[in-house]
C-alpha atoms as a PDB file:
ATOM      1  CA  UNK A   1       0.000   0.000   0.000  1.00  0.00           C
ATOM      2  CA  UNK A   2       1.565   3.492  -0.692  1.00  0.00           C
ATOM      3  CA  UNK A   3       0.519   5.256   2.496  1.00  0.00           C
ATOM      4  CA  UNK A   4       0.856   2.040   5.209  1.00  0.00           C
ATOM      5  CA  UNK A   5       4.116   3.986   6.634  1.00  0.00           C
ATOM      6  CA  UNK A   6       2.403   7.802   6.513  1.00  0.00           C
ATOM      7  CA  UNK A   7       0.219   9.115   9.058  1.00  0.00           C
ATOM      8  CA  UNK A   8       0.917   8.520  13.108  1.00  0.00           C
ATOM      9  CA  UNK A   9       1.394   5.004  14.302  1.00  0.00           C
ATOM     10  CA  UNK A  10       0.218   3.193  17.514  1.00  0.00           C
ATOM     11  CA  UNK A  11       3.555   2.068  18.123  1.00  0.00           C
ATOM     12  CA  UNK A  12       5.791   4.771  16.921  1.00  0.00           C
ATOM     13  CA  UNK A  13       7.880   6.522  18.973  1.00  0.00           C
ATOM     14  CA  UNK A  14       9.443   3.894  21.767  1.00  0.00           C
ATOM     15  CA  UNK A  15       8.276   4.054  25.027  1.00  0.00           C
ATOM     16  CA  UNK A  16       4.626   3.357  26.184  1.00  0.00           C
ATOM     17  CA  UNK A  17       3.915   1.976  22.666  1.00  0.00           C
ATOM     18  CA  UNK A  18       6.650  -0.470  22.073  1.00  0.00           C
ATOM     19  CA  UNK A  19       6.382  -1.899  25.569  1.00  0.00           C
ATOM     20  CA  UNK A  20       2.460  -2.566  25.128  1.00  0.00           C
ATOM     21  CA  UNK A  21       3.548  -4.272  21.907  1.00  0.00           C
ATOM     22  CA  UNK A  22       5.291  -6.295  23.276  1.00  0.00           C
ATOM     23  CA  UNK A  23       3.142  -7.501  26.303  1.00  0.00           C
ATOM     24  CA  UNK A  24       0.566  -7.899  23.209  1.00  0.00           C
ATOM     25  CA  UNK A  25       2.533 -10.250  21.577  1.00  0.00           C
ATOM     26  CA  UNK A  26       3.359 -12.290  24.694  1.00  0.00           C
ATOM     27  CA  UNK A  27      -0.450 -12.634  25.180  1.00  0.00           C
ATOM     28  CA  UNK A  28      -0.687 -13.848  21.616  1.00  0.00           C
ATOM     29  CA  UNK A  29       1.687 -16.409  22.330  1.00  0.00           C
ATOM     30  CA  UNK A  30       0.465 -17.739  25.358  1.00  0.00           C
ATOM     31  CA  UNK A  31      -2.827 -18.122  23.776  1.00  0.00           C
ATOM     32  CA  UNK A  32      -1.208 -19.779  21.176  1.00  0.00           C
ATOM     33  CA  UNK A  33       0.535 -21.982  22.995  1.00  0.00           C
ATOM     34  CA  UNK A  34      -2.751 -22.716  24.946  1.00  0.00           C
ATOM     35  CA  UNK A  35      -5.016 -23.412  21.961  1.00  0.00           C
ATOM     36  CA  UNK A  36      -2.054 -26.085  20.562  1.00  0.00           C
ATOM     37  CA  UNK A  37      -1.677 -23.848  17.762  1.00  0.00           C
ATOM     38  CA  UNK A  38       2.302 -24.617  17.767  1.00  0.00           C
ATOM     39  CA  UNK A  39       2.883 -23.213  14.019  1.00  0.00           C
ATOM     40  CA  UNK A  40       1.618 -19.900  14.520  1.00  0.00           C
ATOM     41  CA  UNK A  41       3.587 -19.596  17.991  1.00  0.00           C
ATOM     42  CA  UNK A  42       6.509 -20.630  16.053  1.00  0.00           C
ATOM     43  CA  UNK A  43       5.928 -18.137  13.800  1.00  0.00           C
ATOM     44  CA  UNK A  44       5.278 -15.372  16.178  1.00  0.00           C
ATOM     45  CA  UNK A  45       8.261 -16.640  18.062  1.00  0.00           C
ATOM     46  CA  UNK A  46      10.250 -15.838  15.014  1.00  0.00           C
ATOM     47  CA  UNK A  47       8.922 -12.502  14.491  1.00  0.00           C
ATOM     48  CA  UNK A  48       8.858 -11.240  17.959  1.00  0.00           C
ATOM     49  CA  UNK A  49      12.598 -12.253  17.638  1.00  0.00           C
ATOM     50  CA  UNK A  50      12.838  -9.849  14.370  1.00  0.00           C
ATOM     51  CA  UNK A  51      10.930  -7.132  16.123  1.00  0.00           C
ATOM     52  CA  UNK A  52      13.542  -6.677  18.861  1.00  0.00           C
ATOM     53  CA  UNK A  53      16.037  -6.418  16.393  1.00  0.00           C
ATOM     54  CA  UNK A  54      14.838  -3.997  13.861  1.00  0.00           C
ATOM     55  CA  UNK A  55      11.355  -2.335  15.646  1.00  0.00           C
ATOM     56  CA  UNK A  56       8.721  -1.750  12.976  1.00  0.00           C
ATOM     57  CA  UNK A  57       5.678   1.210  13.340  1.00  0.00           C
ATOM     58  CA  UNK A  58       2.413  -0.202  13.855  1.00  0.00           C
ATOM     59  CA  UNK A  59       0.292   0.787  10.582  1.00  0.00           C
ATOM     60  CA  UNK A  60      -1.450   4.559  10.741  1.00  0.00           C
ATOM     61  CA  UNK A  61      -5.082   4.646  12.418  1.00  0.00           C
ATOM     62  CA  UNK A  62      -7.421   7.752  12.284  1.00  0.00           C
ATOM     63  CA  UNK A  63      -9.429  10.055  10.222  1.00  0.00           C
ATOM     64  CA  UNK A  64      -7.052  11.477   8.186  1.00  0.00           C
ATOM     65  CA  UNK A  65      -5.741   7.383   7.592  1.00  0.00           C
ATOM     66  CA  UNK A  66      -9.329   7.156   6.749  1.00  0.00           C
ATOM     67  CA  UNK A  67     -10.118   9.569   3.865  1.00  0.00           C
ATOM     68  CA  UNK A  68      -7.039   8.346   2.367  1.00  0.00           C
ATOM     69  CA  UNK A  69      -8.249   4.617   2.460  1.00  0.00           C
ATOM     70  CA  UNK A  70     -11.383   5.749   1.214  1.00  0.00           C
ATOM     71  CA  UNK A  71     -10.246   8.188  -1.664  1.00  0.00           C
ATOM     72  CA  UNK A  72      -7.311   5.201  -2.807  1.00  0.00           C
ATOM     73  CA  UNK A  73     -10.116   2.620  -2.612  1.00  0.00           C
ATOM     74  CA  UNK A  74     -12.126   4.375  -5.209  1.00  0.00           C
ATOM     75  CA  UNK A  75      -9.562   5.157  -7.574  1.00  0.00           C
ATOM     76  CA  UNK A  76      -8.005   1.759  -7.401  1.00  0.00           C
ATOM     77  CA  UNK A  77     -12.051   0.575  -8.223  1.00  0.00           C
ATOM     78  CA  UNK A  78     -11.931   3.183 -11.464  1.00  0.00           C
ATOM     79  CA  UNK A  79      -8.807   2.220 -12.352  1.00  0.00           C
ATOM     80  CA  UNK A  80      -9.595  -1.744 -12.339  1.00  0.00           C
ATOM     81  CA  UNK A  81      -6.640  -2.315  -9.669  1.00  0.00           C
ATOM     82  CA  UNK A  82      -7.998  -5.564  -7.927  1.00  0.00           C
ATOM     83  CA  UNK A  83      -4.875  -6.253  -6.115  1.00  0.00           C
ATOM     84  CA  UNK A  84      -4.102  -2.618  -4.378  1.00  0.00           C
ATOM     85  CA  UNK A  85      -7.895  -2.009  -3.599  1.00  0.00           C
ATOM     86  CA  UNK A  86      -7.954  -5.923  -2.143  1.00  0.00           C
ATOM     87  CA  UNK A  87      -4.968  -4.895  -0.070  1.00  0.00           C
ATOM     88  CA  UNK A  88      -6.574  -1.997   1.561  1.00  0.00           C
ATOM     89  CA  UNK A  89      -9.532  -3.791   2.315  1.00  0.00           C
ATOM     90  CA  UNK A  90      -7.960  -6.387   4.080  1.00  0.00           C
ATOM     91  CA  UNK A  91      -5.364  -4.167   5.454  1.00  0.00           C
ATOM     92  CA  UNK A  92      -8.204  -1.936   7.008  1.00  0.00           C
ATOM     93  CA  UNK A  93     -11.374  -3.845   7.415  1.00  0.00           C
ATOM     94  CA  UNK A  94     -11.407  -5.950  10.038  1.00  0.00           C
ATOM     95  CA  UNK A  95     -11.605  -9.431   9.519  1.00  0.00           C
ATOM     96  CA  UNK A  96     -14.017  -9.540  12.408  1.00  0.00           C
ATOM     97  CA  UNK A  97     -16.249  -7.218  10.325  1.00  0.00           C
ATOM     98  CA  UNK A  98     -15.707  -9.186   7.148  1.00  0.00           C
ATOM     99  CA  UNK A  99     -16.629 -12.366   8.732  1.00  0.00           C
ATOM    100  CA  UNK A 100     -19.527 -11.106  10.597  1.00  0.00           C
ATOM    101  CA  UNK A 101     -21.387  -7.996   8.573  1.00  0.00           C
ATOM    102  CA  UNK A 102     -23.459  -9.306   5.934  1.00  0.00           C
ATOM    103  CA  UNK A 103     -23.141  -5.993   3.862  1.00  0.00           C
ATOM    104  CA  UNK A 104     -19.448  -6.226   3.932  1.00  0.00           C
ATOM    105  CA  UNK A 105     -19.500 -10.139   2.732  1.00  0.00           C
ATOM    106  CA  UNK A 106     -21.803  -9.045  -0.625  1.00  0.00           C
ATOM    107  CA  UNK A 107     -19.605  -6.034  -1.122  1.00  0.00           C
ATOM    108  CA  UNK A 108     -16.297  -8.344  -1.482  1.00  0.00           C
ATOM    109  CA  UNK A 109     -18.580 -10.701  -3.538  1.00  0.00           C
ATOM    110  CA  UNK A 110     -19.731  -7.949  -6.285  1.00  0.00           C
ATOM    111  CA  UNK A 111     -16.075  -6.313  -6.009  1.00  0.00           C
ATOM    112  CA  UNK A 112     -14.545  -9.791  -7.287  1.00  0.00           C
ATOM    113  CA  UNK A 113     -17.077 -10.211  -9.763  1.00  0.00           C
ATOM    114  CA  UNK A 114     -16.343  -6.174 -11.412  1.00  0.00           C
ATOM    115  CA  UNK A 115     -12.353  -7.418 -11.347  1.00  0.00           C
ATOM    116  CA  UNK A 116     -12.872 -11.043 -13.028  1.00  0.00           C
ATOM    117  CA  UNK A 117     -14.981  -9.069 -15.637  1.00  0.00           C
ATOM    118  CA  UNK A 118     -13.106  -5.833 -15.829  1.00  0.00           C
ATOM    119  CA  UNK A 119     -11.031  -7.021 -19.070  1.00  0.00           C
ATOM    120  CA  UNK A 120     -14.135  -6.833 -21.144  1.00  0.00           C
ATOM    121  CA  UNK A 121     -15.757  -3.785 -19.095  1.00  0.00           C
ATOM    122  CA  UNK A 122     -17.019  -0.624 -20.823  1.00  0.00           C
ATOM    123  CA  UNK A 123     -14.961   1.673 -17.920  1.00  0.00           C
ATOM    124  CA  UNK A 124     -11.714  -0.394 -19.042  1.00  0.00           C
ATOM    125  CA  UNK A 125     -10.484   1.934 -21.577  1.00  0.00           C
ATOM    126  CA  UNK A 126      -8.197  -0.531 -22.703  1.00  0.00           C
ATOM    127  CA  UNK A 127     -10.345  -3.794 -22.739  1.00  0.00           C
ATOM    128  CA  UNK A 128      -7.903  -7.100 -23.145  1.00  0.00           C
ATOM    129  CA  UNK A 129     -10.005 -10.510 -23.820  1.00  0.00           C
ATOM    130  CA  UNK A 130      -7.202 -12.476 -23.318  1.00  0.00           C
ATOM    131  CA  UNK A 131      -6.874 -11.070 -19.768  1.00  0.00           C
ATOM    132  CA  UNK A 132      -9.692 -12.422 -18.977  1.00  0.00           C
ATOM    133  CA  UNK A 133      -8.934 -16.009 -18.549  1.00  0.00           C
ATOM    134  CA  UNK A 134      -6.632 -14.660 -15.509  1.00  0.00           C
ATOM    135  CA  UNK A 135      -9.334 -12.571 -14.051  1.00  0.00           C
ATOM    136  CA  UNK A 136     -11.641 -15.796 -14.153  1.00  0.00           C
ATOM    137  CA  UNK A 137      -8.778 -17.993 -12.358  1.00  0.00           C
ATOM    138  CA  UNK A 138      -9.048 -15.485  -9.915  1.00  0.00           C
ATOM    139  CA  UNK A 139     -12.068 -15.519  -9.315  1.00  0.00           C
ATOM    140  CA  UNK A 140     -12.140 -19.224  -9.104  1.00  0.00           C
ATOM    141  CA  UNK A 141      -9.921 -18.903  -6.531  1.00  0.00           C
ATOM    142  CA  UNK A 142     -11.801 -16.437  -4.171  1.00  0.00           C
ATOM    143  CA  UNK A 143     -15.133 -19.044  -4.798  1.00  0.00           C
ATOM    144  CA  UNK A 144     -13.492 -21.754  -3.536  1.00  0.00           C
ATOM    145  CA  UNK A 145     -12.276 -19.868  -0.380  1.00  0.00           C
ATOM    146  CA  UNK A 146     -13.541 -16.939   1.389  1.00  0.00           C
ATOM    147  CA  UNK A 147     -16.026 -16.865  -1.357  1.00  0.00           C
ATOM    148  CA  UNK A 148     -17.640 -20.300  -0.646  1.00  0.00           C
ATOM    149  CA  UNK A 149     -19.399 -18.806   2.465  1.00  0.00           C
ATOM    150  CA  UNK A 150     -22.157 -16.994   0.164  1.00  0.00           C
ATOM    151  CA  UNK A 151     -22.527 -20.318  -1.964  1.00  0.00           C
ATOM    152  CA  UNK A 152     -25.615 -21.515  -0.475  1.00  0.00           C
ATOM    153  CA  UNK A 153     -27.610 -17.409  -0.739  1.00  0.00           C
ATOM    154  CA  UNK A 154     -29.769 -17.744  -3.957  1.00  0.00           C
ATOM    155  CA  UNK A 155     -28.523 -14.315  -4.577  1.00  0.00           C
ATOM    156  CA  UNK A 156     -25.121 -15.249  -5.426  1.00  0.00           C
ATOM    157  CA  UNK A 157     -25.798 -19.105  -6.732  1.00  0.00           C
ATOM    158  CA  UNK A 158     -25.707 -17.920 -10.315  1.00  0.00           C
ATOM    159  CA  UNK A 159     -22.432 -16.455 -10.105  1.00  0.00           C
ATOM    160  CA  UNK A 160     -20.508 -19.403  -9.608  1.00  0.00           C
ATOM    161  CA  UNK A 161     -20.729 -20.168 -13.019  1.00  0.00           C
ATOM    162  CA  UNK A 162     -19.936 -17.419 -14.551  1.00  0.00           C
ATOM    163  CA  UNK A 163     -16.193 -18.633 -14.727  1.00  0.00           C
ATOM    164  CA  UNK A 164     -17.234 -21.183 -17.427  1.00  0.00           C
ATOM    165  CA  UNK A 165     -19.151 -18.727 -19.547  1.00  0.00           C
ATOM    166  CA  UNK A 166     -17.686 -18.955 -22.894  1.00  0.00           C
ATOM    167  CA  UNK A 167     -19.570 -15.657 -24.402  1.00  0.00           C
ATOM    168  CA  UNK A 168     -19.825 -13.623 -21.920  1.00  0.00           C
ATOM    169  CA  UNK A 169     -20.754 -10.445 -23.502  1.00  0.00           C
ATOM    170  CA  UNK A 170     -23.507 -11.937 -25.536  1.00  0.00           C
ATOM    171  CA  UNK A 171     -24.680 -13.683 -22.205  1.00  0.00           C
ATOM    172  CA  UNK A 172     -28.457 -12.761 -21.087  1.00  0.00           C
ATOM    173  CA  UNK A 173     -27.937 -13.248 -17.506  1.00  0.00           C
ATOM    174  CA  UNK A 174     -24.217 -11.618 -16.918  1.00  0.00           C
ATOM    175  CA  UNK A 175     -23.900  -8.713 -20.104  1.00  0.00           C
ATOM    176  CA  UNK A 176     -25.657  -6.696 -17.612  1.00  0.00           C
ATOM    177  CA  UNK A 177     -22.190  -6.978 -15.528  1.00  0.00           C
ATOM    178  CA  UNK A 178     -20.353  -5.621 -18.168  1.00  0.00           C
ATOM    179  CA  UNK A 179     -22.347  -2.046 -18.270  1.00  0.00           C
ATOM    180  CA  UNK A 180     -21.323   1.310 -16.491  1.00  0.00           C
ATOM    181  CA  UNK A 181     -24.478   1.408 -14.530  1.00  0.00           C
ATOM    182  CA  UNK A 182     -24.403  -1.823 -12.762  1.00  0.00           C
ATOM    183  CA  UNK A 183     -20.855  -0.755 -12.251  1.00  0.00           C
ATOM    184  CA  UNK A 184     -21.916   2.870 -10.743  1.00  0.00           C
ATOM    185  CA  UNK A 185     -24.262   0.928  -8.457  1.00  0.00           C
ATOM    186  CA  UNK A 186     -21.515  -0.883  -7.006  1.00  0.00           C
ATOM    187  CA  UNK A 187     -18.935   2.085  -6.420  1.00  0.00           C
ATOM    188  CA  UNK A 188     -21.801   3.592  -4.778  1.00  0.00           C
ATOM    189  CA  UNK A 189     -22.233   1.127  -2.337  1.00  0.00           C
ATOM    190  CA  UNK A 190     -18.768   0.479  -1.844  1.00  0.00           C
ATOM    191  CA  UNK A 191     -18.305   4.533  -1.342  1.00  0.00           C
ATOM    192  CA  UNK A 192     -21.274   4.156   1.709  1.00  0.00           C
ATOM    193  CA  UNK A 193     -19.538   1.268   3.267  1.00  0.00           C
ATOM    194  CA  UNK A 194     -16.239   2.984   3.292  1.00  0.00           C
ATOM    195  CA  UNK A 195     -17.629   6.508   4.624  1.00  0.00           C
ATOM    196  CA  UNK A 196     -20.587   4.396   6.900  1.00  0.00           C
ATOM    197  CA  UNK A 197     -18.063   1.980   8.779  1.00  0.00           C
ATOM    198  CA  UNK A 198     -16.446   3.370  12.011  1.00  0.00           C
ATOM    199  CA  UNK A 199     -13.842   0.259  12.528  1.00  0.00           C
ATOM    200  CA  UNK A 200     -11.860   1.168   9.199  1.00  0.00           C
ATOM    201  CA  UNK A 201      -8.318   2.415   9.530  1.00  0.00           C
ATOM    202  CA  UNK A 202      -9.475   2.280  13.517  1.00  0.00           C
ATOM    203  CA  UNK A 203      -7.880   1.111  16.509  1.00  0.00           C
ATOM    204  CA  UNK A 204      -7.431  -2.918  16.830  1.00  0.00           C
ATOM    205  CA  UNK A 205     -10.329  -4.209  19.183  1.00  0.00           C
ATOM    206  CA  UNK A 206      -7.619  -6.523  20.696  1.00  0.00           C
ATOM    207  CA  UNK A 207      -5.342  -3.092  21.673  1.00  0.00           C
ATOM    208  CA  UNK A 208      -8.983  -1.507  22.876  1.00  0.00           C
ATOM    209  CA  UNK A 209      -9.598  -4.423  24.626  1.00  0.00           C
ATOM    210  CA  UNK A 210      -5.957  -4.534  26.225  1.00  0.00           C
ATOM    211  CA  UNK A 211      -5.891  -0.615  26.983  1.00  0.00           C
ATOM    212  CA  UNK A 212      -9.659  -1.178  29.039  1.00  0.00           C
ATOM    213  CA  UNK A 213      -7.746  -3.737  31.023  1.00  0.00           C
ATOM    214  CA  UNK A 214      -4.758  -1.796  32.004  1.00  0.00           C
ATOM    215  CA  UNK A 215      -7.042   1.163  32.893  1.00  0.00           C
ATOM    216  CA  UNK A 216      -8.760  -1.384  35.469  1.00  0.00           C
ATOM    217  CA  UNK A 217      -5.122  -1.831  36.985  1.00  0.00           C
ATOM    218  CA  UNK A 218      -3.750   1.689  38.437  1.00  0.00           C
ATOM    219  CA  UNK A 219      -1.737   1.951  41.437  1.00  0.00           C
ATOM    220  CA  UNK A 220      -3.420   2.821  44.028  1.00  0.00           C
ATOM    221  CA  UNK A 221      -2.042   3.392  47.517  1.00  0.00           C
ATOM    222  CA  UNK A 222       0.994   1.702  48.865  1.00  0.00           C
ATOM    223  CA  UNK A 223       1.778   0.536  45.745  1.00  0.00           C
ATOM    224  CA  UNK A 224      -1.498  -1.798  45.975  1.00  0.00           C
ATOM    225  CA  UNK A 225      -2.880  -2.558  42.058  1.00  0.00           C
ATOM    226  CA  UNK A 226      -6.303   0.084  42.190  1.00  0.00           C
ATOM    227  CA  UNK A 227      -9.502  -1.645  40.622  1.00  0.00           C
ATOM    228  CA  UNK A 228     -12.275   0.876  40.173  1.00  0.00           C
ATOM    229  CA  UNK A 229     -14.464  -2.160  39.920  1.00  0.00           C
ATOM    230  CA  UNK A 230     -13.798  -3.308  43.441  1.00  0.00           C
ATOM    231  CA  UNK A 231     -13.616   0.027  44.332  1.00  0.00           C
ATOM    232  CA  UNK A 232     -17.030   0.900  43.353  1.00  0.00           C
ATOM    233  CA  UNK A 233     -18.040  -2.785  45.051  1.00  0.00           C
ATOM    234  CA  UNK A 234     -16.785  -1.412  48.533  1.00  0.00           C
ATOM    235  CA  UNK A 235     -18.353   1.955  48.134  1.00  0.00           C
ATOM    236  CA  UNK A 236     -21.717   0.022  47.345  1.00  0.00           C
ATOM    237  CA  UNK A 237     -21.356  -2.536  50.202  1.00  0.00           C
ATOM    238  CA  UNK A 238     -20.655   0.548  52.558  1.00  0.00           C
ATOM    239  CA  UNK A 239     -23.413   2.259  51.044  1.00  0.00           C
ATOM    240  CA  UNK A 240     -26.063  -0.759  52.033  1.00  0.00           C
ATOM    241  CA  UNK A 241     -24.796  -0.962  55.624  1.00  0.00           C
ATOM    242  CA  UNK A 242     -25.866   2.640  56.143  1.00  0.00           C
ATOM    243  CA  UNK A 243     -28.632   2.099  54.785  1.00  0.00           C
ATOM    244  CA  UNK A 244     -29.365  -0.908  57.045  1.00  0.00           C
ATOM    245  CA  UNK A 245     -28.155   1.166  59.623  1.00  0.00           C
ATOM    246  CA  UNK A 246     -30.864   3.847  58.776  1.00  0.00           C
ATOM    247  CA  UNK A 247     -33.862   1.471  58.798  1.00  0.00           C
ATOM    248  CA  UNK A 248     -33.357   0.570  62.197  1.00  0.00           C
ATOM    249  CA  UNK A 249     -32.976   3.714  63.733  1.00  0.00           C
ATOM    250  CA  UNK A 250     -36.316   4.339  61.840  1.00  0.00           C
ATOM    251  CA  UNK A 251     -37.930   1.295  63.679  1.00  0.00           C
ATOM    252  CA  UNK A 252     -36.656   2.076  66.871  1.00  0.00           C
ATOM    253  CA  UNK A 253     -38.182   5.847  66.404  1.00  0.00           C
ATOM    254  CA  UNK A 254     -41.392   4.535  65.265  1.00  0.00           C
ATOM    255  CA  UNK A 255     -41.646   2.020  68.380  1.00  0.00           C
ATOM    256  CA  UNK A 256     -40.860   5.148  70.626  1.00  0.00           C
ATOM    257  CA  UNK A 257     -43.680   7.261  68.230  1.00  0.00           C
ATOM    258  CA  UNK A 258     -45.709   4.565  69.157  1.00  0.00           C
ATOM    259  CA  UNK A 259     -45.268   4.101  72.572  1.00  0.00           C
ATOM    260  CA  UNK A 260     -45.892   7.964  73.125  1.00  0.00           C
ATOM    261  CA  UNK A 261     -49.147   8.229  71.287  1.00  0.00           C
ATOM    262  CA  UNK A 262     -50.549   5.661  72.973  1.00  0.00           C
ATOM    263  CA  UNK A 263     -49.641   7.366  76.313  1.00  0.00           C
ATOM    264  CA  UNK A 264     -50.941  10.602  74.970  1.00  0.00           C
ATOM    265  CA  UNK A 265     -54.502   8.443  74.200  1.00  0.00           C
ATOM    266  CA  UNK A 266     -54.995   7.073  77.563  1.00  0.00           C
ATOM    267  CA  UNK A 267     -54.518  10.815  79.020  1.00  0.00           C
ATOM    268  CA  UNK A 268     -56.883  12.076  76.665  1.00  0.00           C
ATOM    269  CA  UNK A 269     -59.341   9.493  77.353  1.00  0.00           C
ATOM    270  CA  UNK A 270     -58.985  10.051  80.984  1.00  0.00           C
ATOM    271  CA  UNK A 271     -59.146  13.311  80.939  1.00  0.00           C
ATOM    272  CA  UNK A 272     -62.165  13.636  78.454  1.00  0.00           C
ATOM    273  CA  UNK A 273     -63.911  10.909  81.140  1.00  0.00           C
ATOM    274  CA  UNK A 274     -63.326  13.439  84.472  1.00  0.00           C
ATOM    275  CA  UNK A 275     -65.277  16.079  81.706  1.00  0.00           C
ATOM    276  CA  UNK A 276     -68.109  13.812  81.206  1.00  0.00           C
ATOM    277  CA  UNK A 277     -68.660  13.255  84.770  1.00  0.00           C
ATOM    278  CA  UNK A 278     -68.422  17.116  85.071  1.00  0.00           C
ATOM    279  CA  UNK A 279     -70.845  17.530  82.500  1.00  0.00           C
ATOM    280  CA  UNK A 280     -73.085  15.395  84.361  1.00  0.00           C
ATOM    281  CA  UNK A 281     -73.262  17.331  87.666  1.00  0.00           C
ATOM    282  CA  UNK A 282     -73.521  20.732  85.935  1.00  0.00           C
ATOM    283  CA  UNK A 283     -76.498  19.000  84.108  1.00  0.00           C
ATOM    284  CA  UNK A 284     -78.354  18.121  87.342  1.00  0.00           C
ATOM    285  CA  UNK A 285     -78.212  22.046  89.040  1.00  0.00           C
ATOM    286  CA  UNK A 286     -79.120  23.322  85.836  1.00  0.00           C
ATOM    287  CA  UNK A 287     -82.396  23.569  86.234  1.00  0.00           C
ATOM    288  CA  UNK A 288     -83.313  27.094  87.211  1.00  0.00           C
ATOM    289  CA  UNK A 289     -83.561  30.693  85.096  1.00  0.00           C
ATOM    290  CA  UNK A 290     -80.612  31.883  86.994  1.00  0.00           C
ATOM    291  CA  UNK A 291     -78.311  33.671  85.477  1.00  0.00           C
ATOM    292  CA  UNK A 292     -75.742  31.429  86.677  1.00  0.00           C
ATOM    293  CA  UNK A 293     -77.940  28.454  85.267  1.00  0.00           C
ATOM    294  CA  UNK A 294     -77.919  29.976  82.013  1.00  0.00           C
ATOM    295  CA  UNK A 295     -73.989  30.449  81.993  1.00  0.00           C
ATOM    296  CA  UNK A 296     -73.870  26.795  83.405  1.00  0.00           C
ATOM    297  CA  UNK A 297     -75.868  25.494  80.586  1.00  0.00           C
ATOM    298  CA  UNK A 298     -74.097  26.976  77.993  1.00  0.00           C
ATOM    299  CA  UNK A 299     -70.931  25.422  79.565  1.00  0.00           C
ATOM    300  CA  UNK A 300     -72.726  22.088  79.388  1.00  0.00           C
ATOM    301  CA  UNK A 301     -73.917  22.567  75.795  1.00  0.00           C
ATOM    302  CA  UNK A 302     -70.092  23.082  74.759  1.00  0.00           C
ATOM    303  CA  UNK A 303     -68.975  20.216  76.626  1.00  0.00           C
ATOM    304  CA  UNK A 304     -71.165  18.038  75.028  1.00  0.00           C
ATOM    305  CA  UNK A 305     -70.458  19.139  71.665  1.00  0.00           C
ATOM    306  CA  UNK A 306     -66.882  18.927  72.949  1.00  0.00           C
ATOM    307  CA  UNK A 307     -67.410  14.970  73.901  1.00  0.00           C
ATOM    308  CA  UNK A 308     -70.000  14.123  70.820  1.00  0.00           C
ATOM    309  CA  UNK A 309     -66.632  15.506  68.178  1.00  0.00           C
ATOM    310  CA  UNK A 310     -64.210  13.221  70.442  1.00  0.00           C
ATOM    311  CA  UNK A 311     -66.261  10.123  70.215  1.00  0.00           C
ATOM    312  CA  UNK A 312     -67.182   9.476  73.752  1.00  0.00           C
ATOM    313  CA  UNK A 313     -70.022   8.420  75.197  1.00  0.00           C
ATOM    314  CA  UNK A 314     -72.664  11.302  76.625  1.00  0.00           C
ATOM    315  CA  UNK A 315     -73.215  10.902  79.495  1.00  0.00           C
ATOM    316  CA  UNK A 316     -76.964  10.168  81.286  1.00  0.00           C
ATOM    317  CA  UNK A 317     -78.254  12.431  83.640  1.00  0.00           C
ATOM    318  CA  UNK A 318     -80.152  11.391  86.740  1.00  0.00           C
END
């Protein structure tokens, strides 16, 4: 690719970056070793052994990384350059995209079928037939590999024979291939995908992954590894004991509520009971026009009004 070694790198510079590359790799390689996989850890073996010796920058991540990807992608489409567009895309799309997102899986389909048909295609201003039988080998190649995962979609089925089309301009079913339109459709769609897809020219999900875990391990005090997990656990465990804490002092203060009302009822009642027995005697000397009879029966009139609100029983005169 002509711009892997431009742009900022993850691991340029020494430092920070070459020492996480290196704790990366030794994670590889245990896992690796783990799985049984004992070629690939010989391989990386090797290669971590090359590393030390001459350090190489990681490739160039970002925006500016991405335009460029996306503007080189494009022009290597127009141009009909299968290999340097295929190079990007595998260079910058991750392979956990390509194996999982459906879009991305028909894009690399239709891009492989533009190349193995781009000797005969009307934006190939130099068109070559016999260039074709290489484009078709090609393309053979891809069905039988990455390509085979699309075999059984009834959208792609016809495709895999169009390397043993003899005539494939006169074709009914693939001429249509051949045309700038069907062509335009596809640049389109490759254009959204490369604008529309955040992972491209983006940070590794392994190195995201890795930096999340070493932000989990700060030291803390006394040199003590700091986990804001647990941290947060302790805060929350503290939290719930205050809490418990909290509830029972609001028992014990409704028990002493409690208790008090309850004393404040039977002095009301006994109270309101030496009033009724008050009322009664007024009652009995209030018999005469007196003006002292008259004040005495007003008092009485309250008082019963005064017991009748309170709920107690008025009480019978003799």
């Amino acid at each position: 690719q002509r711009f892997l070694s431009d742009g900022p790198s993850l691991g340029s510079g020494g430092g920070r970056g070459e020492l996480m590359a290196n704790e990366l790799e030794l994670l590889m390689l245990e896992y690796l070793i783990h799985t049984g996989c004992d070629g690939p850890a010989h391989s990386l073996k090797l290669h971590m052994r090359e590393r030390a010796q001459k350090p190489a920058p990681w490739r160039p991540i970002g925006d500016g990384v991405r335009q460029r990807i996306y503007q080189q992608a494009l022009d290597a489409f127009d141009a009909g350059l299968d290999e340097e567009l295929f190079k990007l895309w595998e260079g910058y799309v991750p392979p956990l995209v390509r194996r999982r997102d459906r879009t991305c899986q028909k894009l690399e389909f239709y891009l492989h079928i533009y190349f193995a048909v781009y000797p005969l295609h009307a934006n190939n201003r130099v068109r070559n037939a016999a260039g074709l039988g290489s484009s078709m080998e090609r393309f053979k190649l891809y069905l039988e590999s990455n390509g085979a995962t699309l075999s059984a979609t009834a959208e792609f089925l016809a495709y895999y024979a169009l390397p043993y089309v003899p005539q494939l301009t006169e074709h009914p079913a693939f001429r249509e291939l051949l045309t700038p339109g069907w062509a335009g459709a596809l640049r389109l769609r490759v254009s959204d995908f490369l604008r529309n897809t955040p992972q491209l020219a983006a940070e590794p999900k392994l190195l995201t992954i890795y930096n999340s875990f070493a932000s989990l391990s700060l030291e803390g005090e006394h040199g003590v590894p700091r986990n804001p997990v647990v941290e947060v656990t302790g805060d929350l465990n503290a939290l719930k004991e205050r809490l418990v804490e909290s509830e029972l002092r609001l028992v014990q203060a409704k028990q002493i509520a409690a208790q008090r009302e309850a004393a404040l009822h039977r002095a009301s009642t006994d109270l309101l009971r030496v009033a009724a027995d008050q009322q009664g005697k007024l009652t009995q000397v209030a018999g005469s026009d007196s003006p002292r009879s008259s004040q005495n029966r007003g008092a009485i009139k309250r008082a019963a009004e005064l017991i009748t609100a309170l709920g107690l029983p008025t009480p019978v005169t003799a």
